[in-house]
Protein backbone atom coordinates (compact mmCIF):
# COMPACT_ATOMS: atom_id res chain seq x y z
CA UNK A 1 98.00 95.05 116.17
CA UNK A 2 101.10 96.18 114.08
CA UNK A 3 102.75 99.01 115.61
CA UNK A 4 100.84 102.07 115.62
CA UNK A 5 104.16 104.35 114.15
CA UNK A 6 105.79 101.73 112.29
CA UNK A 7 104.98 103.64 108.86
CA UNK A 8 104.63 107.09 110.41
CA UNK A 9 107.22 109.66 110.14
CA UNK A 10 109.01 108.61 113.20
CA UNK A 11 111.73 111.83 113.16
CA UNK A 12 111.79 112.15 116.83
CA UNK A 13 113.06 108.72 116.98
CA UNK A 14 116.27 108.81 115.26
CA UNK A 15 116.84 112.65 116.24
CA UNK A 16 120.53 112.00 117.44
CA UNK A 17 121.73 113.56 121.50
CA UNK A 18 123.95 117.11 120.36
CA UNK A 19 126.77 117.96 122.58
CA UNK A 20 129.80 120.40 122.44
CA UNK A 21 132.83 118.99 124.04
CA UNK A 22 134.03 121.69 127.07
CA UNK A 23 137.15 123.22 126.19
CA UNK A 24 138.33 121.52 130.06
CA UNK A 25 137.88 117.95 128.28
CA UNK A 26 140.88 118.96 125.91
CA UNK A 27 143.45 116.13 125.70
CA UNK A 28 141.10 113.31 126.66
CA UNK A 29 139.71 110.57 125.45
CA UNK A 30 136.34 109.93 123.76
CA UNK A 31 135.18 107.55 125.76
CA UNK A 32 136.31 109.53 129.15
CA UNK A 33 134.58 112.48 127.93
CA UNK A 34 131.44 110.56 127.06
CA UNK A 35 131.34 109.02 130.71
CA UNK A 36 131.31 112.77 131.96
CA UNK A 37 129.19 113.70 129.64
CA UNK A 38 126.42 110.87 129.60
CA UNK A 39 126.73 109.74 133.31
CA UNK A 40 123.43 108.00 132.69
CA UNK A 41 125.49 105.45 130.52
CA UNK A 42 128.19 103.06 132.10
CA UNK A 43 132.02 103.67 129.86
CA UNK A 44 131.78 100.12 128.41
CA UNK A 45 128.18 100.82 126.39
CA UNK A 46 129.35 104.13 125.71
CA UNK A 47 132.67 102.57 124.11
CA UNK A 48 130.53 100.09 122.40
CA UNK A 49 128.27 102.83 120.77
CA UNK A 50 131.60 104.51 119.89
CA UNK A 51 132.81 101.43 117.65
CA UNK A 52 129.21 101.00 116.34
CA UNK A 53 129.55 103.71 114.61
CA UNK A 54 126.92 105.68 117.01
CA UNK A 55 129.37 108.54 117.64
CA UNK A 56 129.99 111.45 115.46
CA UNK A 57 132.75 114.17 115.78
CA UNK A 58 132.14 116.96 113.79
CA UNK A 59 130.38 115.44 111.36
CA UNK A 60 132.87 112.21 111.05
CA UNK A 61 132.07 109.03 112.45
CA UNK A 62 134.94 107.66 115.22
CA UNK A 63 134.94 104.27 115.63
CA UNK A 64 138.35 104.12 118.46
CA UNK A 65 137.28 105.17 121.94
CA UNK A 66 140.77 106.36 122.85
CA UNK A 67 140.41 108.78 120.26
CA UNK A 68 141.95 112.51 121.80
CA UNK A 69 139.97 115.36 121.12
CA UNK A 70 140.69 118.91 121.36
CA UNK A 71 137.58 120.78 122.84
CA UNK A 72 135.12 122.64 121.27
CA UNK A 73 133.98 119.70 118.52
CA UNK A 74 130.41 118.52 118.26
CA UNK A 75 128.96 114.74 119.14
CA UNK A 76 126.56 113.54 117.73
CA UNK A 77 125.00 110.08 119.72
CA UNK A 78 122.72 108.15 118.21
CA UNK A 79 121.30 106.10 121.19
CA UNK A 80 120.27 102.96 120.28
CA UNK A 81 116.70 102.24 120.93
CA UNK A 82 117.11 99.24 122.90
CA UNK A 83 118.57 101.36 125.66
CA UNK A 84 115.11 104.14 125.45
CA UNK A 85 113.09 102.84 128.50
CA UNK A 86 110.31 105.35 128.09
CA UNK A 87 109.33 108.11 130.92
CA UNK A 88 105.90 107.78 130.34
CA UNK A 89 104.70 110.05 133.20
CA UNK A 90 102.32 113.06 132.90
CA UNK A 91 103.33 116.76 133.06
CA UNK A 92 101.48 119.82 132.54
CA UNK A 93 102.67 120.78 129.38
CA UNK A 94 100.23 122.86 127.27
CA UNK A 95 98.29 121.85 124.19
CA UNK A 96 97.29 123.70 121.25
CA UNK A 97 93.79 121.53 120.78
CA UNK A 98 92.50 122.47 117.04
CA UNK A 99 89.65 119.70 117.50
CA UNK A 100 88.81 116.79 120.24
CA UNK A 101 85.90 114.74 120.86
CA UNK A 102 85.51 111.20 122.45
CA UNK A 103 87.43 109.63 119.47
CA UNK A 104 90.18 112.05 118.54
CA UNK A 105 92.85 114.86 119.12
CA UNK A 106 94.01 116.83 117.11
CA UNK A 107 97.11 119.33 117.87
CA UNK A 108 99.03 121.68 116.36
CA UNK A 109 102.08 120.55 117.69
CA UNK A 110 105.21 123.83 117.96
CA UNK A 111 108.79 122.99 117.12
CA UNK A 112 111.04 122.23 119.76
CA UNK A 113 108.26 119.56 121.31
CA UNK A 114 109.59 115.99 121.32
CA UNK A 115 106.84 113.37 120.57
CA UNK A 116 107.77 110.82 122.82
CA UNK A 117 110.59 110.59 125.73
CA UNK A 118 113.91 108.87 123.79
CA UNK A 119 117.41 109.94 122.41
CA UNK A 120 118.14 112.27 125.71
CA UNK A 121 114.67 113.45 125.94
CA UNK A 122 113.05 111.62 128.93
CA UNK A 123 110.52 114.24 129.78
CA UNK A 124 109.17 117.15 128.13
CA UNK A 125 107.38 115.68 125.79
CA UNK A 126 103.77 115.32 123.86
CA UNK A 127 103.70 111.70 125.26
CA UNK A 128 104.36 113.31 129.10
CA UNK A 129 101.54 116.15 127.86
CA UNK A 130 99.04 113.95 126.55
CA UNK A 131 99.06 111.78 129.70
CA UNK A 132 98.18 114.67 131.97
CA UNK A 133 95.63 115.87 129.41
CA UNK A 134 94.16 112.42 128.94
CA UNK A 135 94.74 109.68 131.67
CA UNK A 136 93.13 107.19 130.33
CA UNK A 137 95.42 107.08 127.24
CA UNK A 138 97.97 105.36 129.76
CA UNK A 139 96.45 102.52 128.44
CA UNK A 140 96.31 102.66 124.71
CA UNK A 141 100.03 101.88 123.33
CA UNK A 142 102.22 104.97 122.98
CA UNK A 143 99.14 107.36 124.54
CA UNK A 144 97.13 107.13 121.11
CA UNK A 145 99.92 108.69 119.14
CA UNK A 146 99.17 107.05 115.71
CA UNK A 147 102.05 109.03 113.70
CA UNK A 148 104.61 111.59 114.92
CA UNK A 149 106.59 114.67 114.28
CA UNK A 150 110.09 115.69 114.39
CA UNK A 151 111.49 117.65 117.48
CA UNK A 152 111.57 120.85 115.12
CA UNK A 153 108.95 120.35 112.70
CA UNK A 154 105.49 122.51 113.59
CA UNK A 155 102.02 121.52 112.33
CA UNK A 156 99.16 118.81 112.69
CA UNK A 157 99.46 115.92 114.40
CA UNK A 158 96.29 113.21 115.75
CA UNK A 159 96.11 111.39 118.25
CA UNK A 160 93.48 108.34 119.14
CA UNK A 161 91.43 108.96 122.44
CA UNK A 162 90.34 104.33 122.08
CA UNK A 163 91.96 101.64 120.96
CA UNK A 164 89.77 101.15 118.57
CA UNK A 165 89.98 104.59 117.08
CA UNK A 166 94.24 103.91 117.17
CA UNK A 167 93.53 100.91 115.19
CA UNK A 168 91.46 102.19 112.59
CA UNK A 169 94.17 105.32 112.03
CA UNK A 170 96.95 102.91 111.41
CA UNK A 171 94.74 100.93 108.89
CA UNK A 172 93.82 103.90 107.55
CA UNK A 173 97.87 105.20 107.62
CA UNK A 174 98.89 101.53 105.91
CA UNK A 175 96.03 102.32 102.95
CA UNK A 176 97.61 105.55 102.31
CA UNK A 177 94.37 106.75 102.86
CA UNK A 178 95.40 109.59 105.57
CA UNK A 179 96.41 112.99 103.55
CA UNK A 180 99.01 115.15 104.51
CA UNK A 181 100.78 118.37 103.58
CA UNK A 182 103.83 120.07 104.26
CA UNK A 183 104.74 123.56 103.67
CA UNK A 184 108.97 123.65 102.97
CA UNK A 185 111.05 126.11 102.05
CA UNK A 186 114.19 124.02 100.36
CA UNK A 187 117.86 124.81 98.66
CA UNK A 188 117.92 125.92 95.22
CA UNK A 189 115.36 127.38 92.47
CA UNK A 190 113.12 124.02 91.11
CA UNK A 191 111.78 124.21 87.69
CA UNK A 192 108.76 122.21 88.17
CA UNK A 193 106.06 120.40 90.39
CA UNK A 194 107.01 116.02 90.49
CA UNK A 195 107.94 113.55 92.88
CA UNK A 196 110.11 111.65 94.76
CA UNK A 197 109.81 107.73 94.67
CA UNK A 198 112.37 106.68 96.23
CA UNK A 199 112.56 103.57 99.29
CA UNK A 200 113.78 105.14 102.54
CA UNK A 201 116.24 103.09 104.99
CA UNK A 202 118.38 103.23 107.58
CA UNK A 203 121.89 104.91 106.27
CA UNK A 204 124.68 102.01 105.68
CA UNK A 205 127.01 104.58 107.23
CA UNK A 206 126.20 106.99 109.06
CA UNK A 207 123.24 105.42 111.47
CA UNK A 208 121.77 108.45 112.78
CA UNK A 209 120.69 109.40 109.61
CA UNK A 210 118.31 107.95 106.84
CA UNK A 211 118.94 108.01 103.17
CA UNK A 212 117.47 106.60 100.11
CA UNK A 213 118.19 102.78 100.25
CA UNK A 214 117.45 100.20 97.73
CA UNK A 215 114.24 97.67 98.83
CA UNK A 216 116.91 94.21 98.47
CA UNK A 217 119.02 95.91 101.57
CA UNK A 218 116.65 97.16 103.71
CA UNK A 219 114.81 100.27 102.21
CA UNK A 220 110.83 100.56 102.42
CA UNK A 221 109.00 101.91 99.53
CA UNK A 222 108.20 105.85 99.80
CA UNK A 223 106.83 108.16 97.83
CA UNK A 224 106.55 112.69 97.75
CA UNK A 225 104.77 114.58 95.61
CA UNK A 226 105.96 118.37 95.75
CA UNK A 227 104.41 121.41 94.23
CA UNK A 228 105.82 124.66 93.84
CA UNK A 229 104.18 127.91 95.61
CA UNK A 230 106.58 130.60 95.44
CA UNK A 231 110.35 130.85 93.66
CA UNK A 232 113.20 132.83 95.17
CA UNK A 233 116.73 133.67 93.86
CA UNK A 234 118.41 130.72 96.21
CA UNK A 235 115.39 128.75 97.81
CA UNK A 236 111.69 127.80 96.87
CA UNK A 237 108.52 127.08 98.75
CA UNK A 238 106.97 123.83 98.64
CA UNK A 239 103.84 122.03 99.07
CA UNK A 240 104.78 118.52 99.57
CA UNK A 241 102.37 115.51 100.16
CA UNK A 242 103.52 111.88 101.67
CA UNK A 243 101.91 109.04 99.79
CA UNK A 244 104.05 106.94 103.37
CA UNK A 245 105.27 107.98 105.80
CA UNK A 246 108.93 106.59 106.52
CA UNK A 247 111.37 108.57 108.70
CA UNK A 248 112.83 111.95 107.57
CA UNK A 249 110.78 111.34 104.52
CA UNK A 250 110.56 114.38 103.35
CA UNK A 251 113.98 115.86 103.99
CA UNK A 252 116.07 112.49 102.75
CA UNK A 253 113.73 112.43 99.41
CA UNK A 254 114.51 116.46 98.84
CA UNK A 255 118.05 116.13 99.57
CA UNK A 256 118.57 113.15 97.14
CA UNK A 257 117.08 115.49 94.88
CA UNK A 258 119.64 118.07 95.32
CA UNK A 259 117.19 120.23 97.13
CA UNK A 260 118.13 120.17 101.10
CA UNK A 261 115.62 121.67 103.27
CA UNK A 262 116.93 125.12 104.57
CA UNK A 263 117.91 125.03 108.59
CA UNK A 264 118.35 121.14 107.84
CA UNK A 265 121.20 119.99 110.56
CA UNK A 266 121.50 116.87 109.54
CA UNK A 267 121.17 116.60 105.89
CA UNK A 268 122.09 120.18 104.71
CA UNK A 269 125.47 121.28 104.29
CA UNK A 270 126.24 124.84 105.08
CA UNK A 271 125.57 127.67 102.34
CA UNK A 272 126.05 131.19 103.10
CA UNK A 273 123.27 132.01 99.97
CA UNK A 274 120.89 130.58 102.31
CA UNK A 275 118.90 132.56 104.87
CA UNK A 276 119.92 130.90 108.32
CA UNK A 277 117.21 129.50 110.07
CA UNK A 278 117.37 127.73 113.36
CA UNK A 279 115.56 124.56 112.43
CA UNK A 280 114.41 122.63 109.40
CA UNK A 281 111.81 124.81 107.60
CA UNK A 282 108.93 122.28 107.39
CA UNK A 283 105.42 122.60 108.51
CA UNK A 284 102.69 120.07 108.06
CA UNK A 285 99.68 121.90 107.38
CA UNK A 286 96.87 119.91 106.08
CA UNK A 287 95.28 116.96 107.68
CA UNK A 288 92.45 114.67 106.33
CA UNK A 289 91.10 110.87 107.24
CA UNK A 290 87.73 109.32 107.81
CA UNK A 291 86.42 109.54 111.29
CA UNK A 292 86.53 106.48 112.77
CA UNK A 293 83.86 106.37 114.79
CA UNK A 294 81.37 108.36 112.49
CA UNK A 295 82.95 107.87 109.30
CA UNK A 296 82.69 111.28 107.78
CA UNK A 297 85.76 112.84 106.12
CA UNK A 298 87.47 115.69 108.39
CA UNK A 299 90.38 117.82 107.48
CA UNK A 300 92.32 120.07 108.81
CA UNK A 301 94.49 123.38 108.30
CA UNK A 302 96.87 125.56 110.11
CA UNK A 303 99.06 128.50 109.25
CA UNK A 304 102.44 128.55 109.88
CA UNK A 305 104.27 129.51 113.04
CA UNK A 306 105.39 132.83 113.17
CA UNK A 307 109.16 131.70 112.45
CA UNK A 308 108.58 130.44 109.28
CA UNK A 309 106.27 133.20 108.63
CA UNK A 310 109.30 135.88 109.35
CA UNK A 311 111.70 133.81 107.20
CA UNK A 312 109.41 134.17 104.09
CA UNK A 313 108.80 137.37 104.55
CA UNK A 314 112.47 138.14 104.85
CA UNK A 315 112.90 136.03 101.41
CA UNK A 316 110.16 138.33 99.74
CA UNK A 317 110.55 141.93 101.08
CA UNK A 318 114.26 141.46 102.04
């Protein structure tokens, strides 16, 4: 069977380890200061993520491991997934069930929750949750997670109870098949409803991120459709819908666009016209398939958290 997330929107996956260098650390060198920070890590991988290009200081990639810095910047490690040996044990993490039976889950999943244990999150996570609330997922790849979620994106999420039911979702993911909507609140007033079709890769540069790549070096065909719900003077609320689901899909096709999504760490650059907001605003909202075990067509819907929520109202009543 192909891999169950290969065409999902994998964010938790490339979400890149944040760290603030202690003022104490001022003086040293990058690679020392990694070895204190990341004790986990022996000082020759950490050097060797350092000249692949793994390591960001504020925003710049450093490539010499005797690099001094000053205290006070921000790292950004992207740890390379070789390195991810999964915690897959179960923890007592509460779910917000929206619908299970012998087939399926479905959850409406809060930000902040990883989806499964990698880039400095070995615990916590749905994966950890889903094995407590479902031990017999331990053996159906990944727990039965079919697609995922970024760390700080809220909303719908399913997950397969069989292998058989797993199977059927991914077929059903690879036919394009599975709807899903977003609710976003992005940089800038837009004119009109369109799309974004676009092939999605790995950065050339800067590897923690993803960017619009051509197909000949690497990109995979991917495809938004946005519609507009509400203007405002610097922002606008979106509907969006993924025809795929590649990584950061939806935030790398609206930033190539010129439309960033606000709270957007990674691929927003700071604009005081903005409201701040502590985390990408995106919330997927809608989701429909085919049942596969009864084939009937289900769907979905859930209202936004109450951050999101507060942040439109703040855009609308000031």
């Amino acid at each position: 069977m192909n891999d169950p997330i290969e065409n999902s929107e994998d964010y938790s996956r490339t979400e890149p380890l944040r760290l603030t260098v202690p003022d104490s650390c001022g003086g040293r060198r990058l690679d020392q200061i990694l070895a204190e920070l990341l004790p986990q890590h022996s000082r020759n991988r950490l050097q060797g993520w350092v000249k692949d290009g793994l390591v960001t200081v504020d925003s710049k990639i450093e490539c010499e491991p005797k690099h001094k810095l000053m205290g006070g910047e921000k790292l950004l490690i992207a740890e390379p997934e070789d390195v991810c040996v999964l915690a897959e044990q179960p923890e007592n993490i509460p779910l917000n069930i929206v619908f299970e039976d012998e087939t399926l889950l479905v959850i409406n999943k809060p930000s902040g929750l990883v989806v499964h244990p990698g880039s400095g999150n070995w615990s916590g996570t749905l994966l950890n949750a889903l094995l407590h609330h479902l031990p017999a997922n331990n053996e159906i790849p990944r727990a039965g997670i079919v697609h995922r979620l970024d760390k700080d994106t809220s909303g719908l999420l399913v997950v397969a109870k069989t292998l058989e039911a797993q199977t059927d979702l991914v077929r059903q993911l690879q036919a394009r098949t599975v709807r899903r909507q977003y609710l976003a609140l992005v940089a800038g007033t837009m004119k009109k409803d369109g799309g974004v079709d676009s092939p999605i890769g790995r950065h050339p540069v800067q590897r923690i991120k993803m960017a619009v790549v051509p197909e000949n070096r690497g990109g995979k065909p991917a495809l938004t459709w946005y519609r507009i719900l509400e203007k405002f003077t610097y922002c606008t609320f979106l509907e969006c819908s993924l025809e795929t689901g590649r990584t950061h899909q939806i935030r790398v096709h609206m930033t190539s666009i010129g439309h960033p999504l606000v709270g957007d760490q990674i691929y927003a650059k700071p604009n005081p016209k903005l409201p701040e907001f502590a985390r990408q605003a995106l919330h997927a909202t809608r989701l429909g398939l085919v049942h596969p075990l009864t084939g009937l067509k289900m769907q979905w819907e859930v209202p936004m958290p109450e951050d999101m929520r507060e942040l439109l109202d703040t855009l609308r009543y000031g």
